[in-house]
C-alpha atoms as a PDB file:
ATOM      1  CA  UNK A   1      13.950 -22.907   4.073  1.00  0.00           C
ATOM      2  CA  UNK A   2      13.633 -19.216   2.661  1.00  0.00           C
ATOM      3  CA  UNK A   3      16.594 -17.616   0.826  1.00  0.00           C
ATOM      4  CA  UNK A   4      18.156 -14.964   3.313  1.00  0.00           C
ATOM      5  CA  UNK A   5      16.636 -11.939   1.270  1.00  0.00           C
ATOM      6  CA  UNK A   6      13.578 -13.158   2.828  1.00  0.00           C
ATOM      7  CA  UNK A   7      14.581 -13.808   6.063  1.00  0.00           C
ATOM      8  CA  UNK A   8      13.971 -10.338   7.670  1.00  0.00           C
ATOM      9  CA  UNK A   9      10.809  -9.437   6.227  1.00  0.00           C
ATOM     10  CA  UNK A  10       8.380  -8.303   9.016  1.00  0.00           C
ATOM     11  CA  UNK A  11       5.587  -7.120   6.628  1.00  0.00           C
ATOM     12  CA  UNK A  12       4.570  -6.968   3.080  1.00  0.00           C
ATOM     13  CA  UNK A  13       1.703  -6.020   1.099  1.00  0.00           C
ATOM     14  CA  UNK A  14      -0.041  -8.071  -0.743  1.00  0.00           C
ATOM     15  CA  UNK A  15      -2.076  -6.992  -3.817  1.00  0.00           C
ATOM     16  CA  UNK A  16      -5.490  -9.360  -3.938  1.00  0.00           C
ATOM     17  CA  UNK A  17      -6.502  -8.493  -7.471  1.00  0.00           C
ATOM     18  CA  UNK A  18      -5.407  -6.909 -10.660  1.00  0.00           C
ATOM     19  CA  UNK A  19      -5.261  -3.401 -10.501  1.00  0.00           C
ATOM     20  CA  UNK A  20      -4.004  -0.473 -12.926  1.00  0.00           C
ATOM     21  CA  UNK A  21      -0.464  -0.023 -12.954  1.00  0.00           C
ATOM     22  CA  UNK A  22      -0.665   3.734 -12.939  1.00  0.00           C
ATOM     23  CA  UNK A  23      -3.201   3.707  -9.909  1.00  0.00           C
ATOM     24  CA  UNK A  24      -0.763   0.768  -7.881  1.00  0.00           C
ATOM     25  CA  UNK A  25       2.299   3.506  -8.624  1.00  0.00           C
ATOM     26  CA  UNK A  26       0.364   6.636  -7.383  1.00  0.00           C
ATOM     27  CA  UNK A  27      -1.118   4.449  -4.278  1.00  0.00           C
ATOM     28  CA  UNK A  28       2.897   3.140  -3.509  1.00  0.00           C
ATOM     29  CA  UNK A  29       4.096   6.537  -4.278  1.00  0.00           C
ATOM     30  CA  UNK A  30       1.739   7.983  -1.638  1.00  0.00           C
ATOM     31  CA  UNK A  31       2.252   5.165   0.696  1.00  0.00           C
ATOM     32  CA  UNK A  32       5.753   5.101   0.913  1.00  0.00           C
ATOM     33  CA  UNK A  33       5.837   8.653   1.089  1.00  0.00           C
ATOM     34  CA  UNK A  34       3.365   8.729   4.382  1.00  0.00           C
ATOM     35  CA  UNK A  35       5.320   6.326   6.008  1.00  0.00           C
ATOM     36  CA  UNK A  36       9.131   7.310   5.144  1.00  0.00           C
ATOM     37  CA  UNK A  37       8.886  11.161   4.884  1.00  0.00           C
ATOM     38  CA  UNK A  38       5.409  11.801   7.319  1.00  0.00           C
ATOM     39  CA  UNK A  39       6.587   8.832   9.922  1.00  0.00           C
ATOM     40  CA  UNK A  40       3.276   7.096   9.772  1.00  0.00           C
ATOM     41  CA  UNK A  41       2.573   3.565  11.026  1.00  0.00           C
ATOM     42  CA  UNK A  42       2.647   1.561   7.668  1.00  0.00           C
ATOM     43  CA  UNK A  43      -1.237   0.537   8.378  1.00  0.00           C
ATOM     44  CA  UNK A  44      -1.882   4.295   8.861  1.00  0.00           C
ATOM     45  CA  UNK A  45       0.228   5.157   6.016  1.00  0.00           C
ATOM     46  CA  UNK A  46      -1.886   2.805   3.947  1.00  0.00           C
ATOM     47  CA  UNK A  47      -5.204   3.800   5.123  1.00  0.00           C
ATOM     48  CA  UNK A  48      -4.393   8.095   4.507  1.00  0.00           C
ATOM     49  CA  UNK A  49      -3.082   6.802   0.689  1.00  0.00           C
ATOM     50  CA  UNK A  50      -6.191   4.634   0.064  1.00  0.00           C
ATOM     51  CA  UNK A  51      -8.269   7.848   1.486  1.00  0.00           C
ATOM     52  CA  UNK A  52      -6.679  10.109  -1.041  1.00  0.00           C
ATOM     53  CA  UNK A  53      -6.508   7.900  -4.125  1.00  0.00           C
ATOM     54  CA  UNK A  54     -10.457   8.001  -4.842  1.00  0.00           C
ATOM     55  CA  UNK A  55     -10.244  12.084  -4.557  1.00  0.00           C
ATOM     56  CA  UNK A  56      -8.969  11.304  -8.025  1.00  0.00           C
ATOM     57  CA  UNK A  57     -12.241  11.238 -10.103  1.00  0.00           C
ATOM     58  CA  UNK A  58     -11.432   8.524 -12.712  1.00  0.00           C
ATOM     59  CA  UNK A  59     -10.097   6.911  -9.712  1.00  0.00           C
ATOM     60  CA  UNK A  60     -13.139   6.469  -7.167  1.00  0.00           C
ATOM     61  CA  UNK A  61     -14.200   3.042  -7.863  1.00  0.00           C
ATOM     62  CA  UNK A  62     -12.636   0.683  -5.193  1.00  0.00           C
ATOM     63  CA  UNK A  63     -11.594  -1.316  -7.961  1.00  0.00           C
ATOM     64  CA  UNK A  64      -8.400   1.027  -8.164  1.00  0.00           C
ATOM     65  CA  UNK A  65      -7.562   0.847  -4.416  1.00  0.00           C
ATOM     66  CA  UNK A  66      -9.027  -1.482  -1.993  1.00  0.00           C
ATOM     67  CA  UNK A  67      -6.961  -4.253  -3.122  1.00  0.00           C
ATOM     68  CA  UNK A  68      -4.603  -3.838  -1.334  1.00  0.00           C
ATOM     69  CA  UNK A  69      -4.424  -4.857   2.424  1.00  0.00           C
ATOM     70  CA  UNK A  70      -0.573  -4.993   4.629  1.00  0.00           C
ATOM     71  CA  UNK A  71      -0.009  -8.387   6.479  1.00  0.00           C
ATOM     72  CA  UNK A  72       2.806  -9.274   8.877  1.00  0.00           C
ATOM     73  CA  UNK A  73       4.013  -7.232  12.179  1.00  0.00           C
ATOM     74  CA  UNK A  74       1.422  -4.664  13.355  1.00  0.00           C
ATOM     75  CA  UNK A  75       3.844  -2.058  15.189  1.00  0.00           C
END
């Protein structure tokens, strides 16, 4: 049986390999924001963030931002 804070979890996202920390922080930071402040689906949310990251030049490599992918609820 899960503890209750996990309970009500509909979705997470998972990170598949190691990444930079400062690259995960500015890929949250722009997710988050996309879905919270923009109201965007958390898939599209993700998608527009992982779009934008790599317009960062030391930053283009899918190494710093395809690894991440959301599971759970789709709506």
């Amino acid at each position: 049986m899960l503890p209750d804070k996990y309970r009500e979890v509909h979705r997470y996202l998972p990170l598949v390999m190691g990444v930079l920390f400062a690259t995960t922080y500015e890929l949250m930071t722009r997710f988050y924001k996309k879905m919270l402040q923009d109201k965007l689906a958390p898939a599209v949310g993700l998608r527009s963030a992982q779009i934008e990251v790599p317009q960062v030049p030391e930053w283009q490599s899918p190494y710093y931002w395809a690894a991440f992918g959301l599971q759970g609820e789709w709506n």
